[in-house]
Protein backbone atom coordinates (compact mmCIF):
# COMPACT_ATOMS: atom_id res chain seq x y z
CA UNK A 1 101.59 82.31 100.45
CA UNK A 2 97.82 82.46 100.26
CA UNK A 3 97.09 80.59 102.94
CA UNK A 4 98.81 83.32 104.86
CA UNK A 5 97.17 86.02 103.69
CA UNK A 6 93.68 83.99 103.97
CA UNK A 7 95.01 83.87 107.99
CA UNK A 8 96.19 87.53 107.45
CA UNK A 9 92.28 88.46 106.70
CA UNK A 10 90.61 85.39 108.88
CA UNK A 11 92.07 87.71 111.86
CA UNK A 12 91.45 90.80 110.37
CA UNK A 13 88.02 90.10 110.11
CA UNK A 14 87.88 89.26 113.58
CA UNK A 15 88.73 93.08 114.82
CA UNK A 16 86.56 94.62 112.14
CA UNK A 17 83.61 92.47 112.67
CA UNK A 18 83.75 91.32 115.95
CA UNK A 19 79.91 90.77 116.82
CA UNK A 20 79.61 89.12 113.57
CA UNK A 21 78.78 85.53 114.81
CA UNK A 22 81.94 84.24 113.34
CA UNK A 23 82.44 81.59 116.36
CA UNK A 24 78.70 80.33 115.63
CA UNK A 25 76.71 82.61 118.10
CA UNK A 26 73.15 81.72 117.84
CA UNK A 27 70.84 82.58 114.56
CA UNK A 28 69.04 85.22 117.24
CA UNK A 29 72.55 87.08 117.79
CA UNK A 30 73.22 87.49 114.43
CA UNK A 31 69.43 89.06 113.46
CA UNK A 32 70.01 91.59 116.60
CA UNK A 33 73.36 93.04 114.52
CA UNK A 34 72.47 96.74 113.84
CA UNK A 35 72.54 96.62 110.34
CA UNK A 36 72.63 100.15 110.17
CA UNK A 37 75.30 100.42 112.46
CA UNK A 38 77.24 98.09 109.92
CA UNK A 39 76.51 100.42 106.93
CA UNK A 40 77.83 103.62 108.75
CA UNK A 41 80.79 101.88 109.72
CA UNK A 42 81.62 100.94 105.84
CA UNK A 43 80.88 104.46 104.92
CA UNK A 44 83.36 105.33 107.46
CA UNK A 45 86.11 103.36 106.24
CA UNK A 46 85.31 104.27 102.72
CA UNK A 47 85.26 107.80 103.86
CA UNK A 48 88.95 107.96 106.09
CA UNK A 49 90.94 105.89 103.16
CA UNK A 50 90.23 108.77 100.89
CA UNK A 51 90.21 111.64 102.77
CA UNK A 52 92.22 112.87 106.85
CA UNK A 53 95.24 112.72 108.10
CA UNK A 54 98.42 110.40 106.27
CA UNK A 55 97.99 108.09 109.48
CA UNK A 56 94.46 107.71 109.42
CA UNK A 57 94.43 106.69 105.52
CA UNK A 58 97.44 104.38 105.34
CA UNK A 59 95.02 102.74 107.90
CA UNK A 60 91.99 102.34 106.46
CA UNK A 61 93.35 101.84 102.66
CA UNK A 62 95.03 98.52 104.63
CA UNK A 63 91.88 97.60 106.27
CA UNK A 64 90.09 97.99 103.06
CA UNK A 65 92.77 95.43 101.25
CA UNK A 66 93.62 92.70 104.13
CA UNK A 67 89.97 92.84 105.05
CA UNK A 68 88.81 92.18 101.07
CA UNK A 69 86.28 95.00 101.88
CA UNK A 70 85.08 94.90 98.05
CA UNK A 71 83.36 98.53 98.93
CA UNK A 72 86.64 99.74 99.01
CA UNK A 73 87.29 99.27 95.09
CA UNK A 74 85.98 102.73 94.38
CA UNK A 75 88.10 104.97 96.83
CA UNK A 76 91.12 102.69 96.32
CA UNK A 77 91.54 103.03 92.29
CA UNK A 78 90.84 106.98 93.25
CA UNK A 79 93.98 106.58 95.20
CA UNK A 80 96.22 105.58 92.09
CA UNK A 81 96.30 109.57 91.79
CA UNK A 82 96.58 110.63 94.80
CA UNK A 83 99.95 112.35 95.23
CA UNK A 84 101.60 110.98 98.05
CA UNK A 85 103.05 107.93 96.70
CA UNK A 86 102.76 106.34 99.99
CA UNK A 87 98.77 106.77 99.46
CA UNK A 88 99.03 105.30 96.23
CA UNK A 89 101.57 102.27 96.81
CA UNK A 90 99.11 101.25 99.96
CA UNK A 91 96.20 101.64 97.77
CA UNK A 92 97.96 99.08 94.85
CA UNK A 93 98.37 96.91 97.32
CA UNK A 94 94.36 97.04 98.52
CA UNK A 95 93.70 95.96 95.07
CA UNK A 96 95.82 92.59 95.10
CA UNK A 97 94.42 91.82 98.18
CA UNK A 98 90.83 92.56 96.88
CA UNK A 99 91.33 90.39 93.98
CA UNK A 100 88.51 91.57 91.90
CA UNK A 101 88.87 92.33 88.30
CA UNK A 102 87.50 95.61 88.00
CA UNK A 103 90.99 96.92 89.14
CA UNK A 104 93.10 95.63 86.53
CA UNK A 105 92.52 97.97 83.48
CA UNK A 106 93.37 100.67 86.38
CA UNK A 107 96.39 98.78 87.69
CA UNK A 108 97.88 98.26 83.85
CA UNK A 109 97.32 102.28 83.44
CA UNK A 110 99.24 102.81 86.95
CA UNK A 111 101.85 100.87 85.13
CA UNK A 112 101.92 103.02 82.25
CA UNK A 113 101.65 106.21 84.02
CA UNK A 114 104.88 104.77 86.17
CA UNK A 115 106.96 103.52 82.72
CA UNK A 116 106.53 107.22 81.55
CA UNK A 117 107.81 108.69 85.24
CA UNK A 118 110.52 106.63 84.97
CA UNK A 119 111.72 107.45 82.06
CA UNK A 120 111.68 111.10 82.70
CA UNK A 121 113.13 110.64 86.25
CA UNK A 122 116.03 109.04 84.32
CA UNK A 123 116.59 111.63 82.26
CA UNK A 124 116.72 114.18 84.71
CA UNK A 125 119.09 112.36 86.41
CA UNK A 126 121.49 111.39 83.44
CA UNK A 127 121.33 115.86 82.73
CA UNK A 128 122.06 116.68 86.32
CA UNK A 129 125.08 113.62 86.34
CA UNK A 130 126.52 115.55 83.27
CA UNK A 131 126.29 119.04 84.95
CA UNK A 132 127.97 117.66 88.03
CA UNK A 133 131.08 116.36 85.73
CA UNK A 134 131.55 119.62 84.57
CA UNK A 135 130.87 121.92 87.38
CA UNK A 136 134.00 123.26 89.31
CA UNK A 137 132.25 124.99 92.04
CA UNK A 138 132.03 123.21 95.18
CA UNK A 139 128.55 124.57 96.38
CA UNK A 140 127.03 124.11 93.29
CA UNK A 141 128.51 120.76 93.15
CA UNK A 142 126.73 120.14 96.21
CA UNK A 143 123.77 120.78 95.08
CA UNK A 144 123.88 118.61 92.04
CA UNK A 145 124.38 115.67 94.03
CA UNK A 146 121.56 116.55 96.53
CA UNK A 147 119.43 116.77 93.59
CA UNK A 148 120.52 113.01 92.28
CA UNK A 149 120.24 111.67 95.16
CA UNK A 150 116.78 112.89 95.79
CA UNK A 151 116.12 111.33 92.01
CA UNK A 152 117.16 107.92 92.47
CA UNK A 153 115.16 107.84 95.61
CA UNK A 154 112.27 108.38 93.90
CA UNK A 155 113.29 106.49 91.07
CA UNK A 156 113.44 103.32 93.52
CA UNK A 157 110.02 104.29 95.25
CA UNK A 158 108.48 104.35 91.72
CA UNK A 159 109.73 101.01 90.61
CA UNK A 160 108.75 99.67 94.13
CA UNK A 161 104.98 100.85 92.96
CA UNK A 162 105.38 99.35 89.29
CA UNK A 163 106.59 95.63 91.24
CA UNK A 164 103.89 96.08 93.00
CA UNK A 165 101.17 96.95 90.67
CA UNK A 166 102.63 93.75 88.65
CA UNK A 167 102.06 91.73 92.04
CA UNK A 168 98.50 92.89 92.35
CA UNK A 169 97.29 91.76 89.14
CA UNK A 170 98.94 88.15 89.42
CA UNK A 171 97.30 88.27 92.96
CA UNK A 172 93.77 89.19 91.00
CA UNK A 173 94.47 85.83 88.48
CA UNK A 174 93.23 87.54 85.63
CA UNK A 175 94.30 85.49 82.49
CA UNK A 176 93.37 88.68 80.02
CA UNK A 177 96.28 90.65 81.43
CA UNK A 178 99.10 87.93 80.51
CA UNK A 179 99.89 89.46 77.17
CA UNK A 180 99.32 92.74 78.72
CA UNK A 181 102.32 92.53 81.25
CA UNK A 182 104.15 89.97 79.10
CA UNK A 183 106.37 92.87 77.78
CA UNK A 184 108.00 93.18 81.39
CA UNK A 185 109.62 89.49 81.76
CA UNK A 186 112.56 91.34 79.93
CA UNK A 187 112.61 94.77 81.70
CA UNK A 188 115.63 96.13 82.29
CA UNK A 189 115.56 96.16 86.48
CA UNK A 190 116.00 92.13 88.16
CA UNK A 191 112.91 93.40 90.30
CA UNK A 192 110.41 93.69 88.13
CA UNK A 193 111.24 90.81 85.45
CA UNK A 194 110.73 88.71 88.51
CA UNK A 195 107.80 89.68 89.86
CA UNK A 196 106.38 89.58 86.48
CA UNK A 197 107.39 85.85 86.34
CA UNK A 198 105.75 85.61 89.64
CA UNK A 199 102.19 87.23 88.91
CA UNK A 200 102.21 85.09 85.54
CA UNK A 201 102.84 82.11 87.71
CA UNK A 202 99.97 83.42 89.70
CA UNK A 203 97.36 83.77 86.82
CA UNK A 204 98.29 79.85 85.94
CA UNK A 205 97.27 80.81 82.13
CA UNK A 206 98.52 77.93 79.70
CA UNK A 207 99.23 81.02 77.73
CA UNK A 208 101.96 81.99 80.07
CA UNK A 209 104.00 78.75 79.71
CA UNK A 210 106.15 80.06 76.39
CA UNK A 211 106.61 83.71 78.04
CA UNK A 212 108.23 82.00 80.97
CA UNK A 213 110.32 79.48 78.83
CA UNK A 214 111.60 82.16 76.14
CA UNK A 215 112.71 84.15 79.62
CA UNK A 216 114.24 81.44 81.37
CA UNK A 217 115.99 80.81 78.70
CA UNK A 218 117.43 84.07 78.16
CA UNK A 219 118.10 85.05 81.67
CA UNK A 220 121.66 85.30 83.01
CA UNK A 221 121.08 86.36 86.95
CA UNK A 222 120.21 83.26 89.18
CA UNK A 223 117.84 84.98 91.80
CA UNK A 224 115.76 86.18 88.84
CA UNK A 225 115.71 83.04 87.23
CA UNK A 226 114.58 80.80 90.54
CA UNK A 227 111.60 82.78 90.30
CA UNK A 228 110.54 82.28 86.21
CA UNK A 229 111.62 78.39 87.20
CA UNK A 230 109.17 78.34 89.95
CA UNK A 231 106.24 80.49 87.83
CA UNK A 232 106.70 77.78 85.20
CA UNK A 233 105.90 74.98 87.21
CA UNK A 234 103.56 76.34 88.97
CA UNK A 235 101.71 76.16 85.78
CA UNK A 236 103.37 73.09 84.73
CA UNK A 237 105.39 70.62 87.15
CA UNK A 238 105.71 68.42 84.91
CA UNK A 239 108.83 70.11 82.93
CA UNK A 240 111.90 68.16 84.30
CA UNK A 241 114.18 70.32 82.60
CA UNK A 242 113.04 72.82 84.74
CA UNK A 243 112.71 70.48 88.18
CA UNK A 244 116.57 69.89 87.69
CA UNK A 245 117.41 73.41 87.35
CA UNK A 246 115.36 74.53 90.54
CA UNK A 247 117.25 71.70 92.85
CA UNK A 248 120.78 72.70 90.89
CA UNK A 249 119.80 76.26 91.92
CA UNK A 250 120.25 75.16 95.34
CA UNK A 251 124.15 74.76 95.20
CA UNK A 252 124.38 78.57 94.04
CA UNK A 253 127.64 80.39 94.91
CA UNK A 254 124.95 83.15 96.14
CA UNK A 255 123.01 82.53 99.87
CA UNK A 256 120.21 84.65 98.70
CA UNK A 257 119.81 82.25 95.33
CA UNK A 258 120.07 79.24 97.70
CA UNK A 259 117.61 80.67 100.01
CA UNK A 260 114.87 81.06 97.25
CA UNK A 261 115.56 77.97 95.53
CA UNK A 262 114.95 76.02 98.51
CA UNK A 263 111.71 77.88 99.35
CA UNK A 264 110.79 77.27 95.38
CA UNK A 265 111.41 73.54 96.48
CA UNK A 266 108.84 73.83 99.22
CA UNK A 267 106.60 75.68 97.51
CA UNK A 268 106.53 73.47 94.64
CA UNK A 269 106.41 70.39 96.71
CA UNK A 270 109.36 68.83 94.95
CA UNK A 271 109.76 65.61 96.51
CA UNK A 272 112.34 64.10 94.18
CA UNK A 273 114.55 66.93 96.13
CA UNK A 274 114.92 64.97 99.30
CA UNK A 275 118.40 63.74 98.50
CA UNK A 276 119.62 66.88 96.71
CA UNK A 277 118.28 68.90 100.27
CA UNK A 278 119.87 66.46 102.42
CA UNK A 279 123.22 66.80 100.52
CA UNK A 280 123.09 70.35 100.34
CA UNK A 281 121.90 70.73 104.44
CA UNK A 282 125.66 69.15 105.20
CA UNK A 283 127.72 71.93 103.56
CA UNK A 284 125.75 74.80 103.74
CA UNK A 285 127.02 77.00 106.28
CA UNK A 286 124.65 80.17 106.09
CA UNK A 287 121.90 80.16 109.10
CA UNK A 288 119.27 81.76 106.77
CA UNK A 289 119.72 78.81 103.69
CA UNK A 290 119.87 76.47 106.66
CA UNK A 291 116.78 77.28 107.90
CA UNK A 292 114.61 77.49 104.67
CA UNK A 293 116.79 73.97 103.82
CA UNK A 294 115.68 72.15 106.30
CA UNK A 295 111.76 73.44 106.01
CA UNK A 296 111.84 71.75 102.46
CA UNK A 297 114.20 68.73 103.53
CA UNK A 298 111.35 68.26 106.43
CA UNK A 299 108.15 68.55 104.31
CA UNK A 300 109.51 66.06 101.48
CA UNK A 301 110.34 63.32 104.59
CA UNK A 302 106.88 63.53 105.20
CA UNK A 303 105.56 62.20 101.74
């Protein structure tokens, strides 16, 4: 996955700084680059992801973060309280793409702040659920559900932020925030006790190895768990237990499971799973498995 995003930015950089002598123009070409021009241009960028139109923000704030434009730090953590959450869920993800460690303590407070709206938004939602039982009229009734509705879609854009506040820090690979977003491997929602698995995966912390065990232990859904299997070996690929589970995983009653398990193979470079893939590539029916089957199957022929 990094090696896309490093292509992500590699082109990126190309529109930003075109006349940057990236394709090895001459040592004169690059001393004639206005400088000054360069500066102004940063400003500018620095300038339109906090302030202008929605468009214009949204993007700059995604310049800033594919284009690891470490400038941006500043204006992006400003964003985290910016009230349009689209500002400040473009923003979070300018931070894991900057990977720099200043934004963490700001990210875990983000988190915080969105535990606490959650919690409220919940409540709301459970009060206006038990007016609705009760009401008779149908207007009014009508209105209760309007208002739910419009709670549990920002209920879902909120815990979209919190997943991916979680993803930015793993992205940064700062070990000091393990036992700071440790709590969340058993949260409630399947979205974020994964992607918590996944960002402690991404830190690679020897610290994170019982976390992930003690969770894969105790988890019961199959898409979650492919995930805290994968985060573990990441870390360590040593732990058979755990290779054996991943390539079980991949004769799940669920596509989606299947799907992930096989990319876990790939990712993990699992070569032991050659037979396993090939067995499973003869029954599996689903066009989607197939194809992330086969990847796998494909890359373990060639070792």
């Amino acid at each position: 996955m990094k090696k896309i995003y490093e292509f992500i930015i590699g082109a990126t950089a190309l529109v930003v700084f075109p006349s940057m002598g990236i394709f090895g123009e001459s040592s004169e070409s690059s001393k004639n680059y206005n400088t000054e021009e360069l500066k102004e241009n940063r400003l500018n960028l620095v300038e339109e992801a906090g302030a202008g139109t929605f468009e214009t923000r949204m993007k700059a704030i995604t310049e800033c973060g594919l284009g690891r434009m470490h400038y941006c730090l500043r204006v992006l953590i400003e964003n985290l309280d910016d009230p349009n959450p689209a500002i400040r869920n473009e923003s979070i993800r300018g931070l894991g793409f900057l990977g720099m460690e200043e934004a963490v303590e700001p990210l875990l407070k983000q988190i915080e702040k969105l535990d606490k709206e959650l919690e409220e938004n919940k409540k709301k939602e459970e009060e206006y659920l038990e007016k609705l039982k009760n009401e008779k009229d149908m207007t009014q009734r009508s209105y209760y559900v309007t208002i739910i509705q419009g709670l549990h879609d920002d209920y879902k854009m909120m815990l979209n932020a919190k997943a991916a506040a979680l993803w930015a820090i793993g992205s940064i690979e700062a070990e000091s925030a393990v036992d700071k977003i440790k709590a969340y491997i058993k949260d409630k929602e399947d979205s974020i006790r994964r992607i918590t698995a996944t960002a402690i995966g991404e830190i690679g912390a020897k610290s994170g190895l019982p976390i992930l065990e003690e969770a894969i232990e105790a988890e019961k859904v199959d898409r979650v768990k492919v995930d805290m299997l994968k985060a573990y070996l990441l870390i360590d690929s040593t732990k058979t237990k755990y290779i054996d589970q991943v390539i079980l995983l991949l004769r799940d009653d669920e596509p989606w499971v299947r799907y992930y398990a096989a990319n876990a193979v790939y990712d993990l470079n699992l070569f032991n799973a050659h037979v396993p893939l090939k067995r499973a590539l003869k029954i599996e029916s689903d066009p989607m498995v197939r194809k992330a089957l086969y990847r796998a199957f494909e890359k373990g022929a060639g070792h």
